[in-house]
N, C-alpha and C. Protein backbone atom coordinates (compact mmCIF):
# COMPACT_ATOMS: atom_id res chain seq x y z
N UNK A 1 95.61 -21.42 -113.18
CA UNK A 1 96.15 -22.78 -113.17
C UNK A 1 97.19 -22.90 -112.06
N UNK A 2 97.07 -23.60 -111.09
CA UNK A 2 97.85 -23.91 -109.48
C UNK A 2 99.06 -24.67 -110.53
N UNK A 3 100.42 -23.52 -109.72
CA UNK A 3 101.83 -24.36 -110.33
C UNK A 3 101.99 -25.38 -109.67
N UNK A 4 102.86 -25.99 -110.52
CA UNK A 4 103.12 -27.36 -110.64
C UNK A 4 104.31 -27.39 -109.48
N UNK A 5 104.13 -28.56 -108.43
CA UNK A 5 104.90 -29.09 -107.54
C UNK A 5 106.53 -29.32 -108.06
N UNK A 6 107.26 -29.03 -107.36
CA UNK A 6 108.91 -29.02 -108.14
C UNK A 6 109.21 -30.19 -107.92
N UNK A 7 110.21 -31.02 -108.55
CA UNK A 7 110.80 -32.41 -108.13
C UNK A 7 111.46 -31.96 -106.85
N UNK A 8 112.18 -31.14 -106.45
CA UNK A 8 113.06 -30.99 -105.24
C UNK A 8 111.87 -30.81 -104.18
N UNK A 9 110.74 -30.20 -104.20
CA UNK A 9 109.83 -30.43 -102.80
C UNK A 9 109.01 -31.73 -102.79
N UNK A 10 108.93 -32.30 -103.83
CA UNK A 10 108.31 -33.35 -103.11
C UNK A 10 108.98 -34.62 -102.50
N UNK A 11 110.22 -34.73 -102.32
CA UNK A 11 110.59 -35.17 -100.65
C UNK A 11 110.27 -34.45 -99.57
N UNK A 12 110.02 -33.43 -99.47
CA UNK A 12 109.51 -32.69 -98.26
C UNK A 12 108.01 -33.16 -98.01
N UNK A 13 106.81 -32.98 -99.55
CA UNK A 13 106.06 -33.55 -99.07
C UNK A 13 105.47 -34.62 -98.14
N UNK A 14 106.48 -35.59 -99.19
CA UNK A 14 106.47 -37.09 -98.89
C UNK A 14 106.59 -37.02 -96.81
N UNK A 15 108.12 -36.68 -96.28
CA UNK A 15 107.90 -36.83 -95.47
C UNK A 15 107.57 -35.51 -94.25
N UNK A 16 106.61 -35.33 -94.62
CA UNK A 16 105.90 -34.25 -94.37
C UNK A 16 105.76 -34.78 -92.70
N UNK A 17 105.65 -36.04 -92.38
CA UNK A 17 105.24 -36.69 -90.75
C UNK A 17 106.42 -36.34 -90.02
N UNK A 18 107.34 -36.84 -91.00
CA UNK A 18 108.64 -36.78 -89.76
C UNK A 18 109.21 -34.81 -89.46
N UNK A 19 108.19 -34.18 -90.17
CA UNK A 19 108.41 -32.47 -90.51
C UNK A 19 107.77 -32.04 -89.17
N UNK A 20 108.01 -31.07 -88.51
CA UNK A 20 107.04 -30.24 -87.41
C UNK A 20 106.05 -29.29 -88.20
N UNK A 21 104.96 -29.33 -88.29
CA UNK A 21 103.86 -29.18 -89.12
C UNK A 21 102.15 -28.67 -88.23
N UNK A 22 101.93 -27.60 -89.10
CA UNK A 22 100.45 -27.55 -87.30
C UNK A 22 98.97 -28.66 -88.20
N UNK A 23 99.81 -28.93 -89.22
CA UNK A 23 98.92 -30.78 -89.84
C UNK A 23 98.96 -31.51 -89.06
N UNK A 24 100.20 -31.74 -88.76
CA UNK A 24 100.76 -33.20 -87.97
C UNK A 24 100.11 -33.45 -86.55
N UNK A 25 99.72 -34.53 -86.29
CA UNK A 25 98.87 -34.74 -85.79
C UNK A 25 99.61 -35.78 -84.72
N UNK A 26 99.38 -36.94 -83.43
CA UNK A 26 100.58 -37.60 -83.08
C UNK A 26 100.43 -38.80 -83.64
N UNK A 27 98.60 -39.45 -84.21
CA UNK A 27 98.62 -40.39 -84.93
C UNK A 27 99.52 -40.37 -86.13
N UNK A 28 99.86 -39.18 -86.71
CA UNK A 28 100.38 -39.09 -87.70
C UNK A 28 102.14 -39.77 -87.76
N UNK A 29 102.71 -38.99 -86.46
CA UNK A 29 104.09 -39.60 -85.96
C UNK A 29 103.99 -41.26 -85.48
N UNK A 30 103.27 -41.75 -85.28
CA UNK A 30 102.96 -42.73 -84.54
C UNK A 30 102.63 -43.86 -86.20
N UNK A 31 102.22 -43.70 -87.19
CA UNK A 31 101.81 -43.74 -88.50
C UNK A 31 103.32 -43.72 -89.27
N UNK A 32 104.14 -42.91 -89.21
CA UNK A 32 105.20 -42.90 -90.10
C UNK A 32 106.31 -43.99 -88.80
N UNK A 33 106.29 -43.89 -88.16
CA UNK A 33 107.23 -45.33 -87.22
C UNK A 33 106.80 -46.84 -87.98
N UNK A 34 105.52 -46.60 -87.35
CA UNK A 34 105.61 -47.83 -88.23
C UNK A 34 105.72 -48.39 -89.26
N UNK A 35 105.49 -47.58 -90.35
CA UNK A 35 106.09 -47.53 -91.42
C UNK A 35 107.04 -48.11 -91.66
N UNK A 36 108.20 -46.98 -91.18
CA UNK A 36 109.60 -47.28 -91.04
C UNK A 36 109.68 -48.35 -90.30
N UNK A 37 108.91 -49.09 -89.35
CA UNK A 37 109.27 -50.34 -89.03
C UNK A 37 109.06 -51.76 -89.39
N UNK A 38 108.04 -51.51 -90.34
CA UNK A 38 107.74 -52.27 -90.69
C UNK A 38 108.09 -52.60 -92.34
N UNK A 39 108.90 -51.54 -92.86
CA UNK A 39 110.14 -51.43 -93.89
C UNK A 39 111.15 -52.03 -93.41
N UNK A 40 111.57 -52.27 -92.40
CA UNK A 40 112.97 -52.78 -91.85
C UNK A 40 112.34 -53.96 -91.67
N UNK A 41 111.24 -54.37 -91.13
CA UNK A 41 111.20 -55.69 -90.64
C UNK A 41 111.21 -56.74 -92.26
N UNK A 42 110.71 -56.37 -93.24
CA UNK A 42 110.08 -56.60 -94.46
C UNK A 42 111.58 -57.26 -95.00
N UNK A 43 112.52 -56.18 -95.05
CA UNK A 43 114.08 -56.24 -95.49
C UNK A 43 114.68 -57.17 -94.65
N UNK A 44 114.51 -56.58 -93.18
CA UNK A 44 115.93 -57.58 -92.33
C UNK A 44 115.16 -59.05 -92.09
N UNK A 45 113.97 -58.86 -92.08
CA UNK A 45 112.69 -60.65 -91.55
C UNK A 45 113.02 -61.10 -92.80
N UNK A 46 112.82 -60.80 -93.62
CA UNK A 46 113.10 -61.52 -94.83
C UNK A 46 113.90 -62.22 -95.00
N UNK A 47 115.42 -61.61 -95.15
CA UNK A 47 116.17 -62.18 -95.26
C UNK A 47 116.90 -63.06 -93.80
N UNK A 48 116.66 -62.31 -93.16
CA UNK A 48 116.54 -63.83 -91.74
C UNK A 48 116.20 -64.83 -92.05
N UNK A 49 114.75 -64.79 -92.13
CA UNK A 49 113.55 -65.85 -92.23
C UNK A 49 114.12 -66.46 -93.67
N UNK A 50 114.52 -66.58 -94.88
CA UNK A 50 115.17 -67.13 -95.64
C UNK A 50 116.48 -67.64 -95.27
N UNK A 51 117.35 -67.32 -94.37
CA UNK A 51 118.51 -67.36 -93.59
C UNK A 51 118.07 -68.68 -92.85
N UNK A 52 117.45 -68.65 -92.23
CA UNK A 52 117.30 -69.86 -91.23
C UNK A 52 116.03 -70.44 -91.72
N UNK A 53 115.10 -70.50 -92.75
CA UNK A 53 114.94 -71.66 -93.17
C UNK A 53 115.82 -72.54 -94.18
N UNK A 54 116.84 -71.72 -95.10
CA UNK A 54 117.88 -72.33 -95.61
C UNK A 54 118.98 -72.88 -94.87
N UNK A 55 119.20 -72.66 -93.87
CA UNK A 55 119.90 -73.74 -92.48
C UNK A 55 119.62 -74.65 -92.31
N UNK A 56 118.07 -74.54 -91.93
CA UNK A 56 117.29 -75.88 -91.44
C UNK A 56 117.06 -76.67 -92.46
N UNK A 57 116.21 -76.16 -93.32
CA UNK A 57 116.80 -77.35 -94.86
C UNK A 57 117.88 -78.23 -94.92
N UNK A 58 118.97 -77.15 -94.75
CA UNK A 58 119.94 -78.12 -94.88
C UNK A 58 120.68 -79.04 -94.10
N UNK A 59 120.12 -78.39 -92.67
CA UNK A 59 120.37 -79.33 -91.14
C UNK A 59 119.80 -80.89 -91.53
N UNK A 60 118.53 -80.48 -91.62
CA UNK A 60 117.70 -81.57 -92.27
C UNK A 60 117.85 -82.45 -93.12
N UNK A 61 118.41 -82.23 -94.31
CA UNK A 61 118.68 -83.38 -95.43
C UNK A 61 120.32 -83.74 -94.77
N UNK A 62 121.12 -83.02 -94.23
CA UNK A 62 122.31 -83.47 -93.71
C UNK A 62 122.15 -85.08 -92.80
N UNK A 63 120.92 -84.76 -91.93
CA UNK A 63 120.62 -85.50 -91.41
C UNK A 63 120.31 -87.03 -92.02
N UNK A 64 119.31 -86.67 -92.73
CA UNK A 64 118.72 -87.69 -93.88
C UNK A 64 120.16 -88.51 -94.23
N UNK A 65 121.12 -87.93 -94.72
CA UNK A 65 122.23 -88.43 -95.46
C UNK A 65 123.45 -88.95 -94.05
N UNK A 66 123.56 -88.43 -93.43
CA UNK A 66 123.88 -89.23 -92.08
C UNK A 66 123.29 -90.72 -91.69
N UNK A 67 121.85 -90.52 -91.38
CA UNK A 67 121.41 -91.67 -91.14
C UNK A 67 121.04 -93.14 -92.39
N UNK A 68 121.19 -92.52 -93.51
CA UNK A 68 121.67 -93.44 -94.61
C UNK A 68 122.75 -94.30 -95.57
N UNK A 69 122.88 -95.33 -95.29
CA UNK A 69 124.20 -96.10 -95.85
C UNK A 69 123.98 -97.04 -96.62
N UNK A 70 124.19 -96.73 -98.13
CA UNK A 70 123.99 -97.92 -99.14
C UNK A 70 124.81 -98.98 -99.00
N UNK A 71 123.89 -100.27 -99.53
CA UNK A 71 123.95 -101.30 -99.24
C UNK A 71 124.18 -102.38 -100.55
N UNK A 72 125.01 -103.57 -100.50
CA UNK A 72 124.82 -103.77 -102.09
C UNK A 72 123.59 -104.90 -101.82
N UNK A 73 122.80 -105.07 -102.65
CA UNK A 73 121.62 -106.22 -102.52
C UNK A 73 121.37 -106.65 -103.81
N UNK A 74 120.95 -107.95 -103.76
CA UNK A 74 120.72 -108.57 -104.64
C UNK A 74 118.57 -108.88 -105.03
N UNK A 75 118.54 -108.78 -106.61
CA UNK A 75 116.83 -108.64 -106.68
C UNK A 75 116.47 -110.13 -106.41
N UNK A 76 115.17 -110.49 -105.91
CA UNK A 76 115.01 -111.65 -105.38
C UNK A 76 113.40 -112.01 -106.03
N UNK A 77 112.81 -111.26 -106.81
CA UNK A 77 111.42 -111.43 -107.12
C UNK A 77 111.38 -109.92 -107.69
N UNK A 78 110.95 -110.09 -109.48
CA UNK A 78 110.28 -109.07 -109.91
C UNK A 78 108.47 -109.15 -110.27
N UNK A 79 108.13 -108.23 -109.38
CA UNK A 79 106.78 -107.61 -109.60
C UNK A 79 106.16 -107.12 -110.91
N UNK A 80 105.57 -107.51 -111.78
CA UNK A 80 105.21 -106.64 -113.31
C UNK A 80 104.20 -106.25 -113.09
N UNK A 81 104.65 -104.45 -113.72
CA UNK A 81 103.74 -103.26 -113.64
C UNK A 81 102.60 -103.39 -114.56
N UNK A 82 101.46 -103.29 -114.31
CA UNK A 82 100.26 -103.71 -115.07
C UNK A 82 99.98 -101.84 -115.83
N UNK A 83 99.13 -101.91 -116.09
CA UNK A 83 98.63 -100.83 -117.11
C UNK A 83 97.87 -99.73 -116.10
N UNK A 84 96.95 -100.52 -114.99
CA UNK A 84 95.98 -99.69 -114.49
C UNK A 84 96.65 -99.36 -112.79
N UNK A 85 98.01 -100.22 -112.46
CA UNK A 85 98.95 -99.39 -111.59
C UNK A 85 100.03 -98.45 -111.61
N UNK A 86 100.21 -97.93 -112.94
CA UNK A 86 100.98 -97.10 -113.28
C UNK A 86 100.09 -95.63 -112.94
N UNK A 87 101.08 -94.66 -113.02
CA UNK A 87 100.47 -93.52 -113.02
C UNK A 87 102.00 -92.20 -113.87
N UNK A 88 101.29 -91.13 -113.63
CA UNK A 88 102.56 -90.26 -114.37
C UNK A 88 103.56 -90.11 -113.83
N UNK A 89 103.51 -90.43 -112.58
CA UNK A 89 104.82 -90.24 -111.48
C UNK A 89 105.26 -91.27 -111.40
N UNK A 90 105.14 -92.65 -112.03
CA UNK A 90 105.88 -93.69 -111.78
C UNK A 90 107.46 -93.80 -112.56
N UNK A 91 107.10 -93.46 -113.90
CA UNK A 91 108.29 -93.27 -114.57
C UNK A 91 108.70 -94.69 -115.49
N UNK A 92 107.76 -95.43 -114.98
CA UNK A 92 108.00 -96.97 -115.47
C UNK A 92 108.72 -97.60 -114.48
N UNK A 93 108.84 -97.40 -113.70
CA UNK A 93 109.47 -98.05 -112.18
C UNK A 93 108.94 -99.24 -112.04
N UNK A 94 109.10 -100.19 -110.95
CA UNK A 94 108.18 -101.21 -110.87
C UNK A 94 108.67 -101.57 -109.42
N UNK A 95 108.08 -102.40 -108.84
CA UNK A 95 108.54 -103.34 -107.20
C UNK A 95 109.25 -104.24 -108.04
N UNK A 96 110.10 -104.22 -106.78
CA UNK A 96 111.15 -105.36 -106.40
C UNK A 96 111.55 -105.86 -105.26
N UNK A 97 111.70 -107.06 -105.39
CA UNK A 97 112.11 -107.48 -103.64
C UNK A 97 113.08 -107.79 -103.71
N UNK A 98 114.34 -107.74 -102.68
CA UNK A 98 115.48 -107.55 -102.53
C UNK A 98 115.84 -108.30 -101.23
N UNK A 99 117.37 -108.53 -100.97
CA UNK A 99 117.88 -109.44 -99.82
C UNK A 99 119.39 -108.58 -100.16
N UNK A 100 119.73 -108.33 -98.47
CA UNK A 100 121.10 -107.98 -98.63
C UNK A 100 121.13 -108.52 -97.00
N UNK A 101 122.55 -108.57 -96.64
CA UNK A 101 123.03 -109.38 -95.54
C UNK A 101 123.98 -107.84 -94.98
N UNK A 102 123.66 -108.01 -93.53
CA UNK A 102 124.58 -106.47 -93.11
C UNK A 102 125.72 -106.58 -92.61
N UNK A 103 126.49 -105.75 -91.65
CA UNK A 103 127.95 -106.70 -91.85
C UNK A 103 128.24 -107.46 -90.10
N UNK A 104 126.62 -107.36 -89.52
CA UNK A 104 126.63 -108.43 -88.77
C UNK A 104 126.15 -109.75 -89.26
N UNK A 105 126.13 -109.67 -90.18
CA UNK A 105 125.82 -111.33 -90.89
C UNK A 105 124.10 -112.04 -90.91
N UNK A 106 123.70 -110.73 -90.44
CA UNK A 106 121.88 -110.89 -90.74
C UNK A 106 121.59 -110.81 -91.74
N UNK A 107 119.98 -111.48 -92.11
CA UNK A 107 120.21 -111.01 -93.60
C UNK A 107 118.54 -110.43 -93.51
N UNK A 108 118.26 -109.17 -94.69
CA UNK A 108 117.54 -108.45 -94.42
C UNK A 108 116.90 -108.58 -95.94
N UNK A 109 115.58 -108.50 -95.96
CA UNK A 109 114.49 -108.56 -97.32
C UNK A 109 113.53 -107.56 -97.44
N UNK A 110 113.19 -106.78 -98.21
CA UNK A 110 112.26 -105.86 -98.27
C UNK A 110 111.96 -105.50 -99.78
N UNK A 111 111.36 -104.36 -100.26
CA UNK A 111 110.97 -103.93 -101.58
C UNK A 111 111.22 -102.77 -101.63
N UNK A 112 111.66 -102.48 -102.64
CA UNK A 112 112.13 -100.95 -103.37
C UNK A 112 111.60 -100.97 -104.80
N UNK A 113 112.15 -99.94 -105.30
CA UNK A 113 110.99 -99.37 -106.81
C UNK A 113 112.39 -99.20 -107.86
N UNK A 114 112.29 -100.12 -108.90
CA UNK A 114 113.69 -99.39 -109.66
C UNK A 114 113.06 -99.64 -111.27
N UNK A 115 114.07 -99.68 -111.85
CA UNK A 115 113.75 -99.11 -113.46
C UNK A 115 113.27 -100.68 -114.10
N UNK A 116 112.59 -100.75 -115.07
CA UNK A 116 111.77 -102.25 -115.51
C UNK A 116 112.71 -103.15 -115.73
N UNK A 117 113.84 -103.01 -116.39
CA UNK A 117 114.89 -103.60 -116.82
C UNK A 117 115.47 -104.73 -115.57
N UNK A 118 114.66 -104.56 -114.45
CA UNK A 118 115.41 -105.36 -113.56
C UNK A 118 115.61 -106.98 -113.91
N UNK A 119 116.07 -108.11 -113.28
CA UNK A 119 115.76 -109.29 -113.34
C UNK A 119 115.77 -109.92 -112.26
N UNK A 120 115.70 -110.89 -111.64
CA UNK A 120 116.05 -111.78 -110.59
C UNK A 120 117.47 -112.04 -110.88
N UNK A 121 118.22 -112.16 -109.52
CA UNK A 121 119.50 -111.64 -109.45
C UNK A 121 120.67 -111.08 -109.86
N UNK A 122 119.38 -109.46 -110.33
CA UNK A 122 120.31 -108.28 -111.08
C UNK A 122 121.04 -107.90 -109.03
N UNK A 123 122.27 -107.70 -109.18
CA UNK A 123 122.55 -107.13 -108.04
C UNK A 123 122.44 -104.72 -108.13
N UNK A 124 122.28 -104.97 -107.04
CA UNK A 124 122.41 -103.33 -107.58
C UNK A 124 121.85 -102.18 -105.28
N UNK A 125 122.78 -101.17 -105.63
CA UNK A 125 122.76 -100.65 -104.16
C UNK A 125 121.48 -100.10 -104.00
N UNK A 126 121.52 -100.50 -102.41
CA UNK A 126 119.57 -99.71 -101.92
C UNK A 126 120.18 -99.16 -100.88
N UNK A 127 119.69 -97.68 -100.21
CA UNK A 127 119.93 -97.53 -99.07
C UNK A 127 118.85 -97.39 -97.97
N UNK A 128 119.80 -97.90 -96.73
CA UNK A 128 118.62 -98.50 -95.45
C UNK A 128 119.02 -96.85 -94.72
N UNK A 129 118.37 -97.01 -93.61
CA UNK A 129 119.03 -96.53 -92.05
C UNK A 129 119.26 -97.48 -91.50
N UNK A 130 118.93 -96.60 -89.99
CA UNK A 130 119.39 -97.43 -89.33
C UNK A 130 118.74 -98.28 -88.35
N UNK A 131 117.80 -98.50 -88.80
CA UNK A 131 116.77 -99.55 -88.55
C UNK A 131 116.82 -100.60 -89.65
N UNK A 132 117.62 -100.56 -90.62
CA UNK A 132 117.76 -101.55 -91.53
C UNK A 132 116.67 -101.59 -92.61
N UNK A 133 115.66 -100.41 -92.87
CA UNK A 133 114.27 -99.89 -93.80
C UNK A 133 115.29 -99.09 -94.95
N UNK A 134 114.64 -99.97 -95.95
CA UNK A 134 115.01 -99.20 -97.48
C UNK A 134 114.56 -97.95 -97.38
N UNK A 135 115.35 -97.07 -97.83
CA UNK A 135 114.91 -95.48 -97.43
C UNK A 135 115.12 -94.76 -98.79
N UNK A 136 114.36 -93.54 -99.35
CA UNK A 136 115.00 -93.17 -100.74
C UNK A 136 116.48 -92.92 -100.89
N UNK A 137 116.90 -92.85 -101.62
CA UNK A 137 118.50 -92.14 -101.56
C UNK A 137 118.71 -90.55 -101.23
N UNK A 138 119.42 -90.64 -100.36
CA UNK A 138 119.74 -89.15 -99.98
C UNK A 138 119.81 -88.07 -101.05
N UNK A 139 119.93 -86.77 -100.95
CA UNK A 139 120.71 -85.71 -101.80
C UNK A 139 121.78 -85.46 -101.19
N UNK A 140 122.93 -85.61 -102.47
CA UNK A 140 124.29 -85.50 -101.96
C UNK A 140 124.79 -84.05 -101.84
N UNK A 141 125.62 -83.44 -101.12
CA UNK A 141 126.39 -82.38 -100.54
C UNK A 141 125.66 -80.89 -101.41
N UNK A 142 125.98 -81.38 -102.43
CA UNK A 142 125.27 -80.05 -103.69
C UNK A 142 124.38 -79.60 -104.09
N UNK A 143 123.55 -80.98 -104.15
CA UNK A 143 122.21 -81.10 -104.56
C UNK A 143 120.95 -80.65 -103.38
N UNK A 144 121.69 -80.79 -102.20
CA UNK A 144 120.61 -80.71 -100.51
C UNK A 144 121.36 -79.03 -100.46
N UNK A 145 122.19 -78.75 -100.84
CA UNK A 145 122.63 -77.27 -100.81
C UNK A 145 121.71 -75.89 -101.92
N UNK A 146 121.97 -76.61 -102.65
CA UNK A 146 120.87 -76.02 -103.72
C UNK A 146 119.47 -75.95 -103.84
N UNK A 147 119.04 -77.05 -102.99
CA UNK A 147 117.59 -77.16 -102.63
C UNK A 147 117.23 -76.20 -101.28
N UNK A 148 118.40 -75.93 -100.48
CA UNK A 148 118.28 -75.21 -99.51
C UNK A 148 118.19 -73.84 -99.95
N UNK A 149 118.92 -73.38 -100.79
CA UNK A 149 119.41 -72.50 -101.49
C UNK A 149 117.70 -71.97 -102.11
N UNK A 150 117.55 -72.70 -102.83
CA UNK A 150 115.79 -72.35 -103.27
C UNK A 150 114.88 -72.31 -101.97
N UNK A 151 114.61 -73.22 -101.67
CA UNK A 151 114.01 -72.99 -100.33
C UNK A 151 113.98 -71.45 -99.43
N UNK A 152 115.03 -71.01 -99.84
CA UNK A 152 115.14 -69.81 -98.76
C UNK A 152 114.93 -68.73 -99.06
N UNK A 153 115.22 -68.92 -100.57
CA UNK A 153 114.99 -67.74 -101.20
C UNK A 153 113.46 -67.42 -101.86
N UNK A 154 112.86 -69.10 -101.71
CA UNK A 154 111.29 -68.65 -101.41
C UNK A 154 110.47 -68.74 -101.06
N UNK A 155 111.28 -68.61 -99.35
CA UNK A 155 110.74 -67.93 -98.27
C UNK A 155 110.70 -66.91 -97.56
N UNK A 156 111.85 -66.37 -97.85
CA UNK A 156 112.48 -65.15 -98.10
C UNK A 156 110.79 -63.95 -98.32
N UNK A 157 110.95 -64.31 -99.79
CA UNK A 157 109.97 -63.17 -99.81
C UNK A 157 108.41 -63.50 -99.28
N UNK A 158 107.99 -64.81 -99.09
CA UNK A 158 106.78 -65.11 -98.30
C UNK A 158 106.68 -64.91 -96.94
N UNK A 159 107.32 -64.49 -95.94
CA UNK A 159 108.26 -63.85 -94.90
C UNK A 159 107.83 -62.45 -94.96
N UNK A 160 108.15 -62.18 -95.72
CA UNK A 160 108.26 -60.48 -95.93
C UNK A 160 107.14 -59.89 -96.21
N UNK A 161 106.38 -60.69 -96.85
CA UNK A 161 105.02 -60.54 -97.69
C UNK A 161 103.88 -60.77 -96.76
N UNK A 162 104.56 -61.23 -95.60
CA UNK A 162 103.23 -61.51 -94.36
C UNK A 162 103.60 -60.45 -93.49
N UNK A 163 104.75 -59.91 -93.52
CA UNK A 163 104.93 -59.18 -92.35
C UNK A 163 104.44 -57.51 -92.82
N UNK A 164 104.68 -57.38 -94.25
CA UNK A 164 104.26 -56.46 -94.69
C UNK A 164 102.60 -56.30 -95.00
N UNK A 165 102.28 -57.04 -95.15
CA UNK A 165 100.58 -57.36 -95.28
C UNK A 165 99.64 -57.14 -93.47
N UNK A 166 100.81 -57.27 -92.26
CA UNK A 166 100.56 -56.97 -91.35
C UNK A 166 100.89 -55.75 -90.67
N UNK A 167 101.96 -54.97 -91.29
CA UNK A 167 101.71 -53.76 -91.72
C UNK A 167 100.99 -52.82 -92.21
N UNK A 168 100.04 -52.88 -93.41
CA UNK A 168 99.00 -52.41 -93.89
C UNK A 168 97.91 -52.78 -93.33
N UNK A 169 97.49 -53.47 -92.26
CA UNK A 169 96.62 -53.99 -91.72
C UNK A 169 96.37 -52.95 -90.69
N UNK A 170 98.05 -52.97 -90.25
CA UNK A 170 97.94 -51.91 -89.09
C UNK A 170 97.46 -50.65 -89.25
N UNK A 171 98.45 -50.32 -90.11
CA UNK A 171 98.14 -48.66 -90.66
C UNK A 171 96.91 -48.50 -91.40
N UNK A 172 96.00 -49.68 -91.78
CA UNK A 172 94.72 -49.17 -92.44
C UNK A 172 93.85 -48.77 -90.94
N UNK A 173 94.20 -49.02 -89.79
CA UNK A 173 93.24 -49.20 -88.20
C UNK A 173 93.70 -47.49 -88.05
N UNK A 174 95.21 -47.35 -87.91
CA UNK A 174 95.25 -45.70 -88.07
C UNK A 174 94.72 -44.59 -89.14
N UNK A 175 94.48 -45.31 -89.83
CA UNK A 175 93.62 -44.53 -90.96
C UNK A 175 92.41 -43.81 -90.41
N UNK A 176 92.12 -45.29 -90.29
CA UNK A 176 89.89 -45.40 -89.90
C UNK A 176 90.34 -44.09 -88.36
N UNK A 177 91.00 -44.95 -87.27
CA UNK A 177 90.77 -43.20 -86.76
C UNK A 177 91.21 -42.43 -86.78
N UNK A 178 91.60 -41.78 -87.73
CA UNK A 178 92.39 -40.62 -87.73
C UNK A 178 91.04 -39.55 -88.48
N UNK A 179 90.68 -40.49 -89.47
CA UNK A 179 89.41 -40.58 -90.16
C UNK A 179 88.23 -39.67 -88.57
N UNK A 180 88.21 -40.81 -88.13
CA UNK A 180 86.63 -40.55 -86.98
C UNK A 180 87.20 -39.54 -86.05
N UNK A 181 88.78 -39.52 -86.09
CA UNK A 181 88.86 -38.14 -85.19
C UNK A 181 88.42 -36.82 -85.92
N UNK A 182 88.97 -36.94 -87.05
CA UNK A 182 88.75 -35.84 -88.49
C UNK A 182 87.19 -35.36 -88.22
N UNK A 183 86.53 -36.24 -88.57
CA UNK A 183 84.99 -36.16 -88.07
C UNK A 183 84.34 -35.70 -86.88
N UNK A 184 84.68 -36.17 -85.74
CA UNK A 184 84.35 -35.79 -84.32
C UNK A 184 85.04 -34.13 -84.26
N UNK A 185 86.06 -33.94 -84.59
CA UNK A 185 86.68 -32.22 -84.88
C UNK A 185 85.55 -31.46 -85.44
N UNK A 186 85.44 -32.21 -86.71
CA UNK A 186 84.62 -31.23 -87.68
C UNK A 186 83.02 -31.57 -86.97
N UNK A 187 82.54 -32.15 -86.48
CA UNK A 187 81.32 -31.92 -85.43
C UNK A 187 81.26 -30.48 -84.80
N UNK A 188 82.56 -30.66 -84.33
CA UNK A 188 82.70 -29.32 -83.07
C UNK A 188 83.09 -28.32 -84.16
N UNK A 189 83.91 -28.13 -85.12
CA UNK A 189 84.18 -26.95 -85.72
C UNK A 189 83.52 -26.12 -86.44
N UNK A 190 82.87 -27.43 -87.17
CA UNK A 190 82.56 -27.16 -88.72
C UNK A 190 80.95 -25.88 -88.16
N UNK A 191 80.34 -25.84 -87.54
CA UNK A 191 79.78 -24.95 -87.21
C UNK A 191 79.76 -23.53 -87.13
N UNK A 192 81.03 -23.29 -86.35
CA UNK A 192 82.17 -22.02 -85.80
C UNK A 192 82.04 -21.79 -87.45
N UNK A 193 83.04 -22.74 -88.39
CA UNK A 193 83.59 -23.10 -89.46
C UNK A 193 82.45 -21.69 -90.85
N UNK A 194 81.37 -22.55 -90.52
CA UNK A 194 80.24 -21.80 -91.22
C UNK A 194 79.49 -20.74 -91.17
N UNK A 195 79.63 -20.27 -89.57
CA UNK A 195 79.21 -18.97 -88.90
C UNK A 195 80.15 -17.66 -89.69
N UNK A 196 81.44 -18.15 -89.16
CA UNK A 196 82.85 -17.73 -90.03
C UNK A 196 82.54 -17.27 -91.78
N UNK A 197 82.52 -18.23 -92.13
CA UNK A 197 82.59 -18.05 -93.64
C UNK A 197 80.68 -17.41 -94.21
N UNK A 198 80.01 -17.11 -93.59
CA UNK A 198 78.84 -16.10 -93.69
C UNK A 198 77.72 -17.57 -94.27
N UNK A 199 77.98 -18.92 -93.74
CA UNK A 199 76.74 -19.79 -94.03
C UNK A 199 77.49 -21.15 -95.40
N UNK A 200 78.42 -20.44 -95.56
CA UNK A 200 78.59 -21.10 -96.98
C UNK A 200 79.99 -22.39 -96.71
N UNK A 201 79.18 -23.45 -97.43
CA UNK A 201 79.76 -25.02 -97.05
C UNK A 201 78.83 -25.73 -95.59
């Protein structure tokens, strides 16, 4: 019965590539780099790539909330929600048309979506840009932070999960030849190999 491998050598096994060895082969050195590089990229891309898409998220809705300024307006015509224009995402919302005056003294009309309860001249705030277009309401300071906050963290590992998947891609190509070199050797050896050992294998 072949003894049993000790816990203290098999780190040696393990990195048996980075060992001077008459195994080791240079695909083999060339095989454990990338490895190791593609362990670092997995860790440091990751969290980059979650790093700066949680920036830009939040560059982004910063923006959104920059170019938006509520407005007070008054309802001018309610729309009633029928049965077969509703859907699950409506919430019971309904159209409304609206008039607010800006503080150059224009006055501006359009439609927004608010809760059924409305009436003709319920007053209540919509926000435009700056083109004067009803726009949804921003996310405020916490809420566009926290969404960034998720965002990054899952991308973070979808990031990592491509770069590592292109890793194993790689190292399965060093496999295959390390494989057909293995083979092309044992062409030439395995002969010698059998002469040697009196026919047998």
């Amino acid at each position: 019965m072949p003894a049993k491998t000790s816990r203290r050598n098999r780190p040696a096994v393990r990195l048996w590539r980075w060992r001077r060895n008459a195994l080791r082969r240079h695909s083999d050195v060339v095989e454990a780099w990338i490895v190791l590089g593609v362990w670092l990229l997995v860790l440091v891309g990751g969290a980059v790539a979650g790093l700066v898409t949680a920036r830009t998220v939040d560059s982004d809705l910063a923006a959104r909330r920059a170019r938006a300024h509520p407005v007070s307006a008054v309802v001018t015509d309610v729309t009633p929600v029928t049965p077969a224009a509703t859907s699950a995402r409506d919430d019971g919302r309904m159209w409304v048309a609206v008039r607010w005056t800006d503080a150059a003294g224009s006055v501006h009309q359009a439609r927004t979506r608010m809760l059924p309860d409305a009436l003709t001249g319920t007053r209540l705030t919509v926000w435009t840009d700056g083109a004067d277009r009803v726009v949804a309401k921003p996310l405020g300071r916490t809420e566009a932070a926290v969404q960034a906050a998720l965002t990054g963290v899952l991308f973070g590992p979808l990031a990592a999960g491509t770069i590592w998947a292109g890793g194993r891609l790689l190292r399965a190509g060093l496999v295959r030849r390390r494989l057909t070199e293995w083979d092309e050797e044992w062409k030439r050896v395995g002969p010698e190999w059998r002469k040697l050992s009196g026919g047998r294998g």
